[in-house]
Protein backbone atom coordinates (compact mmCIF):
# COMPACT_ATOMS: atom_id res chain seq x y z
CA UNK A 1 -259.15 -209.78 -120.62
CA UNK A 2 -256.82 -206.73 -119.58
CA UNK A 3 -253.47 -207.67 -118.59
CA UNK A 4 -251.38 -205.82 -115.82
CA UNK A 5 -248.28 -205.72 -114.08
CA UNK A 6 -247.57 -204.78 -109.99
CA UNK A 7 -245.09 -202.54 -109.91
CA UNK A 8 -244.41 -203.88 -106.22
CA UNK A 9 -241.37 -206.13 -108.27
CA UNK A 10 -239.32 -202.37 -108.56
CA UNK A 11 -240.61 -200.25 -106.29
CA UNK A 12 -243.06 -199.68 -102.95
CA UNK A 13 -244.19 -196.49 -105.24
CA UNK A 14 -244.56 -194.45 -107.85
CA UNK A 15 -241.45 -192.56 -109.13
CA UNK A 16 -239.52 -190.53 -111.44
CA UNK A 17 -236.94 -193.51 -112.04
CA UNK A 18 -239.42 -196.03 -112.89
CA UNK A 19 -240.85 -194.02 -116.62
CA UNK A 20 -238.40 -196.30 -118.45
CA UNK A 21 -239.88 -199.37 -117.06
CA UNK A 22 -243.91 -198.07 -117.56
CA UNK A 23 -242.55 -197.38 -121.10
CA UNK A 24 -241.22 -200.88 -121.85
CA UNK A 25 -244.46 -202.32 -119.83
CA UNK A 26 -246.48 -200.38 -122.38
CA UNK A 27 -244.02 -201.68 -125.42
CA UNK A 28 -244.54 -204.98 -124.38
CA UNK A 29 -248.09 -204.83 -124.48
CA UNK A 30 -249.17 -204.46 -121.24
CA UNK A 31 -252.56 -202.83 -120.64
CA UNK A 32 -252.04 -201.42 -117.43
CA UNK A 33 -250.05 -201.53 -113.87
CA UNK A 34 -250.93 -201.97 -110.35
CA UNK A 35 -250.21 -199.16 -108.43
CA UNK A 36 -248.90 -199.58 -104.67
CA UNK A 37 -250.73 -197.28 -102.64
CA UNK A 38 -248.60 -197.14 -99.58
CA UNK A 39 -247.59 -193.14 -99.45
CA UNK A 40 -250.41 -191.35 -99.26
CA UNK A 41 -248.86 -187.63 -100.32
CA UNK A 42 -247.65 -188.20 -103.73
CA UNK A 43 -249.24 -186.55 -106.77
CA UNK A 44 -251.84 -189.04 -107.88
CA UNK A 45 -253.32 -186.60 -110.36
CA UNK A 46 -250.31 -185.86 -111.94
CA UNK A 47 -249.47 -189.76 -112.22
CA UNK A 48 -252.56 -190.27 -114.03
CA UNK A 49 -252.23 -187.87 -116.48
CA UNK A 50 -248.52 -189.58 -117.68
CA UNK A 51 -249.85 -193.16 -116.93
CA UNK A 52 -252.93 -191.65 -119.22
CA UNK A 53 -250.12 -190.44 -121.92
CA UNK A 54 -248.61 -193.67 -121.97
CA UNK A 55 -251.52 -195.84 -122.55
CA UNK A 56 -251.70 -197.68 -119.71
CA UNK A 57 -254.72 -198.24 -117.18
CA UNK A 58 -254.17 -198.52 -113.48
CA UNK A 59 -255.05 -200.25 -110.74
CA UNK A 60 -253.64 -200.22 -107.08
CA UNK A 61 -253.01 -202.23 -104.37
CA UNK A 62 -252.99 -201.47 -100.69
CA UNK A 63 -252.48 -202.77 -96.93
CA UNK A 64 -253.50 -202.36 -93.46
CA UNK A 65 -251.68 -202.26 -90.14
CA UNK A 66 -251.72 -202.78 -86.51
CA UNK A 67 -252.00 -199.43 -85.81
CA UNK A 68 -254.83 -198.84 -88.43
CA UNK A 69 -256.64 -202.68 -88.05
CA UNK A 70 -259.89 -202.66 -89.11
CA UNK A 71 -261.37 -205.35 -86.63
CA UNK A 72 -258.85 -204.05 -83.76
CA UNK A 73 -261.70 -204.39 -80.12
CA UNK A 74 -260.26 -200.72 -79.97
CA UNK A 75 -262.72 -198.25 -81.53
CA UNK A 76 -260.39 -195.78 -82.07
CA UNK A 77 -258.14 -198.18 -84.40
CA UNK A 78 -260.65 -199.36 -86.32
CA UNK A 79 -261.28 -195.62 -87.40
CA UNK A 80 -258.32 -194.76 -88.47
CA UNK A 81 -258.34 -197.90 -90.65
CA UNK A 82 -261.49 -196.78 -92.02
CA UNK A 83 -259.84 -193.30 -92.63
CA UNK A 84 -256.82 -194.31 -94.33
CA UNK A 85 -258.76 -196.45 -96.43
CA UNK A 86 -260.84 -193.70 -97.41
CA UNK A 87 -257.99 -191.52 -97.95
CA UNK A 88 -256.70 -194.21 -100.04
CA UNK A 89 -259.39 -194.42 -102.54
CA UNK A 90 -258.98 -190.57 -102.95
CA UNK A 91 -255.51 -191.14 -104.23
CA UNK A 92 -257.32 -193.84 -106.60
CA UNK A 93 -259.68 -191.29 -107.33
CA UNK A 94 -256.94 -188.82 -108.59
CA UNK A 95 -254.80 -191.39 -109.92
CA UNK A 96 -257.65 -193.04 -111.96
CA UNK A 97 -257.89 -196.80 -110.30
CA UNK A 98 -260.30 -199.23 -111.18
CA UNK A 99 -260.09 -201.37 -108.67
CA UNK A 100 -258.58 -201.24 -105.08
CA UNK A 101 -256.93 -204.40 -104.04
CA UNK A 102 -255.06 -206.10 -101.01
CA UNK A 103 -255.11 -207.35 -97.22
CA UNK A 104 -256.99 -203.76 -96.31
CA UNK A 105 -259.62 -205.62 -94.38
CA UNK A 106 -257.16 -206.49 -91.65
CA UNK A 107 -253.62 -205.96 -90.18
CA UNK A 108 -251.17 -207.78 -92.10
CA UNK A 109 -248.77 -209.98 -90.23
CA UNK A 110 -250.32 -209.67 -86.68
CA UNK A 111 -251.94 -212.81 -85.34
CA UNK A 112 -254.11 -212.93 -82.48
CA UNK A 113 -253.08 -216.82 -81.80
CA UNK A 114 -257.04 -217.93 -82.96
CA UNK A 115 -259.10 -217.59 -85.49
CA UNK A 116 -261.52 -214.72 -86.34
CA UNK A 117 -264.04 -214.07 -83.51
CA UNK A 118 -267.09 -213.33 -83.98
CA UNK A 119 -267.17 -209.74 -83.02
CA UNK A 120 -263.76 -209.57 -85.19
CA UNK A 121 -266.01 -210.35 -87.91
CA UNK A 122 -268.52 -207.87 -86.93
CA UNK A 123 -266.31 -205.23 -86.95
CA UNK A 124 -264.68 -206.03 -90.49
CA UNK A 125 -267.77 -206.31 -92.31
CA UNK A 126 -268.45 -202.68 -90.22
CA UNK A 127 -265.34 -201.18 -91.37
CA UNK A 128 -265.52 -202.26 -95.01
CA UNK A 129 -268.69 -201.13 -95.40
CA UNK A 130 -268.04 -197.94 -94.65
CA UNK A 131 -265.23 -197.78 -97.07
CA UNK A 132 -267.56 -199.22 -99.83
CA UNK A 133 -269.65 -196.63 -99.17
CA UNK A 134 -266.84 -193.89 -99.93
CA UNK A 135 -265.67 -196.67 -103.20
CA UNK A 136 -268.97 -195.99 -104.58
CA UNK A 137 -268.85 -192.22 -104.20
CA UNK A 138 -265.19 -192.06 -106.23
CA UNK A 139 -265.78 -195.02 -108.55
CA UNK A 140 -262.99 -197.32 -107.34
CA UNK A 141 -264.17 -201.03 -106.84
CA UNK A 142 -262.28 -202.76 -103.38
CA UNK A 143 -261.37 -206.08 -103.74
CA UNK A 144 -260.89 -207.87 -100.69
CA UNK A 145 -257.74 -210.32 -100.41
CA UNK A 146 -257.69 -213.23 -98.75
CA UNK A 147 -253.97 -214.35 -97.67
CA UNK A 148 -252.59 -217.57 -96.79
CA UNK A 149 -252.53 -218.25 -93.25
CA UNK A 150 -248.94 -217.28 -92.47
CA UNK A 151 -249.69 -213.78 -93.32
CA UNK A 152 -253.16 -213.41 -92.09
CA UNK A 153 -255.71 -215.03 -89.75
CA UNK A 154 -259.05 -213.28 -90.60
CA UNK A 155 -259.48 -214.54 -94.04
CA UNK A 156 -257.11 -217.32 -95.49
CA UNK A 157 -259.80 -218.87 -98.49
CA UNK A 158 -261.33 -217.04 -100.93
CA UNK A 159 -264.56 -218.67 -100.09
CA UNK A 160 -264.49 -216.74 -96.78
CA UNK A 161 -263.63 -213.62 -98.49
CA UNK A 162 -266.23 -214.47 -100.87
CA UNK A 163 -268.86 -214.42 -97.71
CA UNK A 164 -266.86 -211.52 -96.25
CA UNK A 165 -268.10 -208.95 -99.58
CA UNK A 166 -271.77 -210.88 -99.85
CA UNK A 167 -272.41 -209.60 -96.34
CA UNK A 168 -270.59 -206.01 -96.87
CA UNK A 169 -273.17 -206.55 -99.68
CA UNK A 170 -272.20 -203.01 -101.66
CA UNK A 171 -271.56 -203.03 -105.38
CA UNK A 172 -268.30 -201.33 -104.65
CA UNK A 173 -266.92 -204.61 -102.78
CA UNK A 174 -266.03 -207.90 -104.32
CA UNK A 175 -263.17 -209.49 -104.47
CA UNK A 176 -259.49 -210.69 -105.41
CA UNK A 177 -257.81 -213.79 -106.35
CA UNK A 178 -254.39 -214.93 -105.85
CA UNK A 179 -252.66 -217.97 -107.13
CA UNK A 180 -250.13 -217.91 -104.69
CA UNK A 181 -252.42 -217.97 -101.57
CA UNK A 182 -254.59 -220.44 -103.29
CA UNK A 183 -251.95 -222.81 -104.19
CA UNK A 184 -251.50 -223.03 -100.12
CA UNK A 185 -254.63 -222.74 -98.78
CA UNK A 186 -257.48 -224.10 -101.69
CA UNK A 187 -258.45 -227.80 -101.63
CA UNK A 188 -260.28 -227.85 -105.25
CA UNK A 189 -258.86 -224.42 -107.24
CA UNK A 190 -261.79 -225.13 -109.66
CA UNK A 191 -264.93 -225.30 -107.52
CA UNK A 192 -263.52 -222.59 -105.36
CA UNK A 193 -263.49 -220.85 -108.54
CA UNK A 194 -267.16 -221.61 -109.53
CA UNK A 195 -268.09 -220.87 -105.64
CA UNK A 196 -267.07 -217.43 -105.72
CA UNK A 197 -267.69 -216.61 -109.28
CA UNK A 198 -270.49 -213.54 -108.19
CA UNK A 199 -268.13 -211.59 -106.12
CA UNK A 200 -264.45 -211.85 -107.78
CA UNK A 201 -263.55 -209.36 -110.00
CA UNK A 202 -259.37 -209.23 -109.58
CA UNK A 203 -257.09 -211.91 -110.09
CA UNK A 204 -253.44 -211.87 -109.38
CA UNK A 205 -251.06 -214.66 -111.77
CA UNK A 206 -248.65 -215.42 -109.33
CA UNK A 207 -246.18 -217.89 -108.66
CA UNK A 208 -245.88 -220.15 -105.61
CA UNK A 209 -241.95 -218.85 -105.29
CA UNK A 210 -243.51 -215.06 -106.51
CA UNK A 211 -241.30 -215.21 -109.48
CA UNK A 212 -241.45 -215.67 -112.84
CA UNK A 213 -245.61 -217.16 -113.52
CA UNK A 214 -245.31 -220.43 -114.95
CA UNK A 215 -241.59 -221.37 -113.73
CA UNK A 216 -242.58 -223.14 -110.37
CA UNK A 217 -245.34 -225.79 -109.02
CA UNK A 218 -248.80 -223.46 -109.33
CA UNK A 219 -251.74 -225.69 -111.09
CA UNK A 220 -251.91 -223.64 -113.88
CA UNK A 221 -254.37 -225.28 -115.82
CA UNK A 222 -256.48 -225.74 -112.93
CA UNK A 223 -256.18 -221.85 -112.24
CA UNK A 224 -257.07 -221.01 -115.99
CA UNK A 225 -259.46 -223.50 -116.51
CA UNK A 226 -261.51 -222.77 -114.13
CA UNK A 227 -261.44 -219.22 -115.41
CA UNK A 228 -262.22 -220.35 -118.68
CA UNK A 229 -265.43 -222.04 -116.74
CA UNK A 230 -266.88 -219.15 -115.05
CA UNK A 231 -266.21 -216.67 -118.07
CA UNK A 232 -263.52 -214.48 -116.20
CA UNK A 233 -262.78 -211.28 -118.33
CA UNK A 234 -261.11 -208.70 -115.54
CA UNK A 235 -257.97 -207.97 -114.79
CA UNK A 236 -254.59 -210.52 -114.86
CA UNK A 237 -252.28 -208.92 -113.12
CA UNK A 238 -248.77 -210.49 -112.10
CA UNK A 239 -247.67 -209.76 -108.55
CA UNK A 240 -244.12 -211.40 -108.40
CA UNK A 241 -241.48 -209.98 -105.85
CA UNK A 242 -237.61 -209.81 -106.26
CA UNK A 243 -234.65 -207.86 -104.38
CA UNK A 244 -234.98 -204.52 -105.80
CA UNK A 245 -235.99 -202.98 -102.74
CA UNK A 246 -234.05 -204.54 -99.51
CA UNK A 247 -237.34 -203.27 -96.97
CA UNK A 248 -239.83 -204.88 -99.61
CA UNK A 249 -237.77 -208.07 -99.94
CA UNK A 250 -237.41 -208.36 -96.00
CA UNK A 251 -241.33 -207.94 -96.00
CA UNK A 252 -242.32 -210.39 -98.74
CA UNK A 253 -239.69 -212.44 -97.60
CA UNK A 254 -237.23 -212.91 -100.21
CA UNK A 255 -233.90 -214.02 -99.78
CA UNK A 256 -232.51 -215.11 -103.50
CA UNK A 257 -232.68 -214.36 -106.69
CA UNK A 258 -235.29 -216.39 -108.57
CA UNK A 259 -235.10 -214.81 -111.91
CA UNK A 260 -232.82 -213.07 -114.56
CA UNK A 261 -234.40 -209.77 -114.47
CA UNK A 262 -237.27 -207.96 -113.31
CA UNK A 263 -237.85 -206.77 -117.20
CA UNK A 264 -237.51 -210.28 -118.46
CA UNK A 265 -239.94 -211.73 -115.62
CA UNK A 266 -242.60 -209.21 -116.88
CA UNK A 267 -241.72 -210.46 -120.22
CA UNK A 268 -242.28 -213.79 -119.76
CA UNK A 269 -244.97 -213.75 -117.71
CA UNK A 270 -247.22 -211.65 -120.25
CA UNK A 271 -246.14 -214.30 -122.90
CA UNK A 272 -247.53 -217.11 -120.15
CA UNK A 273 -250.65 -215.77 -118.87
CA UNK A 274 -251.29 -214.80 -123.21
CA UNK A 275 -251.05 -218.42 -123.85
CA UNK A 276 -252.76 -219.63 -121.24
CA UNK A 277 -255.93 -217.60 -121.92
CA UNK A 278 -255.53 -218.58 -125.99
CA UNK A 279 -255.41 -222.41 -124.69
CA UNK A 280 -258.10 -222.11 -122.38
CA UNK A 281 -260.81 -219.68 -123.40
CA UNK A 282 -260.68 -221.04 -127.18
């Protein structure tokens, strides 16, 4: 099991003020961090190479927009969403990222007022495939997120993101899973588990208020029994969200403080997701 932290909680990316909190990450015992991948034009390469010097792995996590939607009926959208993800798996490239994650198969936050269409379907599994492709080339895995159903409407359960990557059907695409979308939108967290066992390959420990993991109402032992079940062994990585960033708390929709400190939730939440996995995979 490798255990990782999003770095979302400080920061929507990579800076200079953020080495003393990679350093205590690292201290902690951390193995790596997830990297948000929302400005394109930073210095990747040279992030590696310090992320390399302090020990820890990376992976990264991106989005898609209106103006770059994947399954947008406009041709010319759909495009540039293949573009930028391509772009974006350059920066992995150059940063060193193991696996891609996030909502990149669709605009996040736009709703069409239905359901996925048919040729909305069509197009996705178009659009990602050509971004596999490009995965492949650079050796970054995508791992398709499916959100809960107030963020997203093309793929709320993980069963249809599960049937989403089969029919991308590239070695580069799997998938993600998120405790926090599946505590909303998952009948039976352990058969889901089981059902999409061949395809997920990211998980993300979060809570169902996105603080501290292990503090609020998430089915834990659910979650990390059935990971214990189908012999899970990727990436842990919390993904918890606080006020450190006003534009990132408007967007993840945070209006309190649910914790003592974003250093202490990182803390606590290795210590959680530790014992969980010494409880459960015994």
């Amino acid at each position: 099991m490798k255990y990782g932290m999003n770095l979302l909680l400080w920061n929507g990316e990579i800076n200079e003020g953020m080495l003393p909190t990679l350093e205590k990450l690292k201290a902690m015992g951390y193995d790596g961090v997830e990297v948000p991948l929302f400005n394109l034009g930073l210095d990747y390469a040279a992030w590696g190479k310090r992320l390399d010097d302090l020990g820890l792995r990376r992976t990264a996590v991106t989005v898609r927009n209106v103006d770059d939607n994947p399954i947008s009926p406009d041709a010319s959208v759909r495009a540039k969403g293949v573009q930028l993800n391509k772009q974006t798996l350059d920066c992995c490239a150059a940063l060193g990222v193991e696996n891609l994650v996030g909502p990149m198969h669709s605009a996040l936050g736009y709703f069409s007022g239905a359901g996925p269409t048919a040729d909305e379907w069509k197009w996705g599994v178009d659009s990602m495939s050509q971004a596999a492709e490009h995965a492949g080339k650079v050796g970054v895995t995508l791992c398709v997120e499916a959100l809960n159903r107030f963020e997203c409407y093309f793929l709320n359960a993980h069963a249809d993101a599960a049937r989403f990557a089969r029919q991308v059907n590239h070695p580069a695409c799997k998938i993600m899973y998120d405790t926090f979308h599946s505590n909303i939108e998952e009948k039976d967290i352990v058969a889901t588990l089981h059902e999409i066992k061949d395809v997920v390959q990211h998980i993300h420990i979060s809570e169902n208020d996105r603080s501290t993991p292990g503090a609020g109402n998430v089915n834990w032992e659910k979650n990390f029994r059935g990971l214990s079940e189908i012999k899970y062994d990727g990436w842990l990585v919390i993904e918890a969200f606080g006020l450190a960033l006003p534009e990132l708390a408007a967007a993840t929709k945070i209006w309190r403080r649910m914790f003592e400190s974003e250093i202490k939730l990182a803390e606590e939440g290795l210590a959680f997701m530790k014992a969980q996995v010494a409880k459960k995979f015994a």
